[in-house]
N, C-alpha and C. Protein backbone atom coordinates (compact mmCIF):
# COMPACT_ATOMS: atom_id res chain seq x y z
N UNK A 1 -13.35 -52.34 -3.05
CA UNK A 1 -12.51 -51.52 -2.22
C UNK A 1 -13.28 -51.22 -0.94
N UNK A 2 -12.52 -51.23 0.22
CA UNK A 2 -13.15 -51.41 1.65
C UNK A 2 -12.52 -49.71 2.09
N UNK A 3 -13.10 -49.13 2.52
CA UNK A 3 -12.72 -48.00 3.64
C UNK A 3 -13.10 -48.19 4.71
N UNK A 4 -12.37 -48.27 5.75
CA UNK A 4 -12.61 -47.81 7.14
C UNK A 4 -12.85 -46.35 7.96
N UNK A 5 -14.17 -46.09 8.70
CA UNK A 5 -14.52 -44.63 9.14
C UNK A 5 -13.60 -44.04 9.66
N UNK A 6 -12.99 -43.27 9.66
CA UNK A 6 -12.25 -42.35 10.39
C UNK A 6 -12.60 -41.13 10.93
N UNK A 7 -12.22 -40.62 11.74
CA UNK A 7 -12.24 -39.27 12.47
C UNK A 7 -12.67 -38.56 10.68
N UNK A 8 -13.46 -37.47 11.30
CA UNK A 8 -13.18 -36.76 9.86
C UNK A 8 -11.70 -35.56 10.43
N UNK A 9 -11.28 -34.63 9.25
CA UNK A 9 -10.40 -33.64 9.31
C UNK A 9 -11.01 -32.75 8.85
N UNK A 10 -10.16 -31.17 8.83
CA UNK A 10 -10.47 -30.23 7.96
C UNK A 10 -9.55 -29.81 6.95
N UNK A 11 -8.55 -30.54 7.18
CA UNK A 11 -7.76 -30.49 5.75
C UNK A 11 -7.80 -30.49 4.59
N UNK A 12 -7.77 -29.41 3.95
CA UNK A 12 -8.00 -30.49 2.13
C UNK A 12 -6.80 -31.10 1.59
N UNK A 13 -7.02 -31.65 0.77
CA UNK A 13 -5.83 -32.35 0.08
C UNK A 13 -6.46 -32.40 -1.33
N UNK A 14 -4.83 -32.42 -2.29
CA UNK A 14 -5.10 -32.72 -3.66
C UNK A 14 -5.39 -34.23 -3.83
N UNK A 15 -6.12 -35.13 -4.78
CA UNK A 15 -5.46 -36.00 -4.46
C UNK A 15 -5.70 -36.29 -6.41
N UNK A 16 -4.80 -37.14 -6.47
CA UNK A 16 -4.37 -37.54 -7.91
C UNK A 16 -5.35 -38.83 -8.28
N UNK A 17 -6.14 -38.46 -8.86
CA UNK A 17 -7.45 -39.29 -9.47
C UNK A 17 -6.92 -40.58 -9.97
N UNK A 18 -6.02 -40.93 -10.69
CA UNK A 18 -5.56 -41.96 -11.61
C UNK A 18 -5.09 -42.96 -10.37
N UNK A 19 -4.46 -42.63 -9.44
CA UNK A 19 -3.40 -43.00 -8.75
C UNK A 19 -4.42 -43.19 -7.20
N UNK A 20 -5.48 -42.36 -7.15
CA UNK A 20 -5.88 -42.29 -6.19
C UNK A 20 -4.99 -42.08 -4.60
N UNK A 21 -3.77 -41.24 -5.12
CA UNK A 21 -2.54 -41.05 -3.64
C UNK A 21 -3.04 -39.34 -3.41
N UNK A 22 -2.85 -39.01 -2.52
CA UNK A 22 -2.43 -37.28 -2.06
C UNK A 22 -1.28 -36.86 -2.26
N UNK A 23 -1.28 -35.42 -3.06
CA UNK A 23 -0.41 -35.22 -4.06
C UNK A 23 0.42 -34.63 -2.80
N UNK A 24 1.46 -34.27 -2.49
CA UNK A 24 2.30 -33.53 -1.28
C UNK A 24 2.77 -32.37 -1.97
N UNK A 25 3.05 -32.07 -3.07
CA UNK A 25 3.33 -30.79 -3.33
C UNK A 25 2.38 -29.65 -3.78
N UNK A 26 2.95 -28.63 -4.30
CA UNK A 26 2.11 -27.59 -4.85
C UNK A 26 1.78 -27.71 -6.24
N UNK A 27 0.66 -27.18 -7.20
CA UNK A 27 1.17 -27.36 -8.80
C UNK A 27 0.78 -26.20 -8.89
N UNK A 28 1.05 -26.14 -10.11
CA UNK A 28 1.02 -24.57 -10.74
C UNK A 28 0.63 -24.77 -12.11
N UNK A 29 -0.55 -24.03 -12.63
CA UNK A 29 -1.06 -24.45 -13.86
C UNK A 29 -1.65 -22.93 -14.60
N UNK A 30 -1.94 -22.79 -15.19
CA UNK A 30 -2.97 -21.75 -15.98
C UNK A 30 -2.02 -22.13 -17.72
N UNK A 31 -2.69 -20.53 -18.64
CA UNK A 31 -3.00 -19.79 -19.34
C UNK A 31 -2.07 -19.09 -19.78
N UNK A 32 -1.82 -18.07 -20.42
CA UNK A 32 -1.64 -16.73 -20.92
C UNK A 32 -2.48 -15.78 -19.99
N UNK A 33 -3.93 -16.09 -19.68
CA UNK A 33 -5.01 -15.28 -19.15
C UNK A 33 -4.84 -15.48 -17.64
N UNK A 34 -4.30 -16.33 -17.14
CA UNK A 34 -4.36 -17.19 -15.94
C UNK A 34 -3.25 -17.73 -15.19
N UNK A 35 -2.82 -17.45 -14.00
CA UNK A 35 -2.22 -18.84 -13.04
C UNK A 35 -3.13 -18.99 -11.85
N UNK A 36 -2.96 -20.10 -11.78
CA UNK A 36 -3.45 -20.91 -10.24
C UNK A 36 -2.58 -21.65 -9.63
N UNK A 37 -2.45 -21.57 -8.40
CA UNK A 37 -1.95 -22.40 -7.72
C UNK A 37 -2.32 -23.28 -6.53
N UNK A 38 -2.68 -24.36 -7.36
CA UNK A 38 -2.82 -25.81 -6.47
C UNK A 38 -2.64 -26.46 -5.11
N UNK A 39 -3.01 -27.13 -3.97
CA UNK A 39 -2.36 -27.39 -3.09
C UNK A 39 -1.75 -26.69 -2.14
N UNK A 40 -2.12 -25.58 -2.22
CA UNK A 40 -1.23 -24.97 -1.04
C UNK A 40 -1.64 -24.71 -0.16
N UNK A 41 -1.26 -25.88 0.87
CA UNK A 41 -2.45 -26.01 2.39
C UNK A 41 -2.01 -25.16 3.62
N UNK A 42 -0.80 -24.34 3.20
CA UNK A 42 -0.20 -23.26 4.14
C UNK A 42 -0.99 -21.36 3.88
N UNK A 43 -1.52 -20.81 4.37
CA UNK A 43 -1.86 -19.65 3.75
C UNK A 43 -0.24 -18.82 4.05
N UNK A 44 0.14 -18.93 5.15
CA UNK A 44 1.38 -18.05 5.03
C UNK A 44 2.46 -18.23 3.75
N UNK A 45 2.50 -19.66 3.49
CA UNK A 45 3.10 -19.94 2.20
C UNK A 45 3.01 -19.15 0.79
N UNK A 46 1.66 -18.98 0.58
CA UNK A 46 1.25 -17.84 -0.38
C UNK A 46 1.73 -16.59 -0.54
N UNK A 47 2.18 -15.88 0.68
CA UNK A 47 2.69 -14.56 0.86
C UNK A 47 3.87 -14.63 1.27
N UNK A 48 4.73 -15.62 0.97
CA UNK A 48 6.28 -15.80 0.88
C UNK A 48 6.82 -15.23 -0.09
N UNK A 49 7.88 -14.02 0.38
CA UNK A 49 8.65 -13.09 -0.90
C UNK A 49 8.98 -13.97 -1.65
N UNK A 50 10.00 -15.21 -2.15
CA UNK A 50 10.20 -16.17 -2.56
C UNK A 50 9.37 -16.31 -3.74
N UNK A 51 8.81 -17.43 -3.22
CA UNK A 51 7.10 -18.00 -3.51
C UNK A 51 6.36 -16.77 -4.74
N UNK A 52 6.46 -16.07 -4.38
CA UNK A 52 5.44 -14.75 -5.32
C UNK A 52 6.36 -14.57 -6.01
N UNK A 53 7.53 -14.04 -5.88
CA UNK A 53 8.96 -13.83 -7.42
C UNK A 53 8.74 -14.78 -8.34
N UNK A 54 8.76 -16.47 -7.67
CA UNK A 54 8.52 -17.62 -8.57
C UNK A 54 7.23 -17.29 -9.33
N UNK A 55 6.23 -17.28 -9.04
CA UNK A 55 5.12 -16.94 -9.22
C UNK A 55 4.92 -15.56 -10.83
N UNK A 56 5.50 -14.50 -9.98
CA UNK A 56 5.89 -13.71 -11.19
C UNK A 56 6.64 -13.55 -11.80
N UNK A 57 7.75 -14.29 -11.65
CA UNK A 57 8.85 -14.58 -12.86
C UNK A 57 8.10 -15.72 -13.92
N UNK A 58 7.19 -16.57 -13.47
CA UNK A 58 6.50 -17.31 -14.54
C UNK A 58 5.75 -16.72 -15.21
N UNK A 59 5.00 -15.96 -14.86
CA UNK A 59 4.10 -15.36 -15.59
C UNK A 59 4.98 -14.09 -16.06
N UNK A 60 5.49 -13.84 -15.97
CA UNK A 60 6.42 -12.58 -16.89
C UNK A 60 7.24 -13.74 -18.12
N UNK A 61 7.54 -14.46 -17.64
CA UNK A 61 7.94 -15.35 -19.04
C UNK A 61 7.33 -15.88 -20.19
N UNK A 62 6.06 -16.16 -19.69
CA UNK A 62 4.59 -16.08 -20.53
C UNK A 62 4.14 -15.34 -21.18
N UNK A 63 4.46 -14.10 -20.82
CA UNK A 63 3.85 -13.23 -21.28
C UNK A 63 5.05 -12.61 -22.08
N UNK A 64 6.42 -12.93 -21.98
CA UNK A 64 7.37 -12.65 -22.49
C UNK A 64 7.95 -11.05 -22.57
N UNK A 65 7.48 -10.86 -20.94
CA UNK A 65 7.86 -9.39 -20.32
C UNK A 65 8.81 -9.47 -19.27
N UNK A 66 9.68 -8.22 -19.50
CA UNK A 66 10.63 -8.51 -18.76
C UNK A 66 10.46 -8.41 -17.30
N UNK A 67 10.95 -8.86 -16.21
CA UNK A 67 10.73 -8.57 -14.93
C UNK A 67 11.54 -7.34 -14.39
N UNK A 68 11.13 -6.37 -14.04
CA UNK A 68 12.16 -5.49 -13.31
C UNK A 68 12.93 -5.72 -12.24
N UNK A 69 12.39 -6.90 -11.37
CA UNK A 69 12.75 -6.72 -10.36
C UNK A 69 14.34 -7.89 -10.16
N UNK A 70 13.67 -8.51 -11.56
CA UNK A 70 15.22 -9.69 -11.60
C UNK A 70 16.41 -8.94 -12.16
N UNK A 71 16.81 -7.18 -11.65
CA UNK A 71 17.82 -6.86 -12.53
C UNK A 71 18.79 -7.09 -11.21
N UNK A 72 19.71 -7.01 -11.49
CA UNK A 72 21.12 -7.37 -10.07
C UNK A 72 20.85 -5.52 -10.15
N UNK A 73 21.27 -5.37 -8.87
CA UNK A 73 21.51 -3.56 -8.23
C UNK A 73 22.66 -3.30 -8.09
């Protein structure tokens, strides 16, 4: 396998070992004890109302607690 030098960047990227491609999305992985989230090369992305509901609606399902905030008003 040949690479050619390139400019460097400061980007990170995931990249998928098996496949050796850059993954383009986000993943989301943990625990019971744990979530992490993968890939996310936006910081404003992180603090998206959205984004964090998803976030804690998973882990409230895990943990098999209810969410308060998913009640309709």
């Amino acid at each position: 396998m040949h690479f050619e030098y390139k400019e460097p960047g400061i980007r990170s990227a995931l990249v998928d070992k098996k496949t050796r491609k850059i993954i383009n999305d986000f993943i989301i992985e943990g625990d019971l004890l744990s979530t992490h989230v993968l890939n996310v090369v936006s910081p404003g992305y992180t603090c998206c109302i959205p984004f964090s509901r998803f976030i804690c609606d998973n882990i409230c399902k895990k943990l098999g607690k209810f969410a308060p905030w998913a009640e309709e008003v």
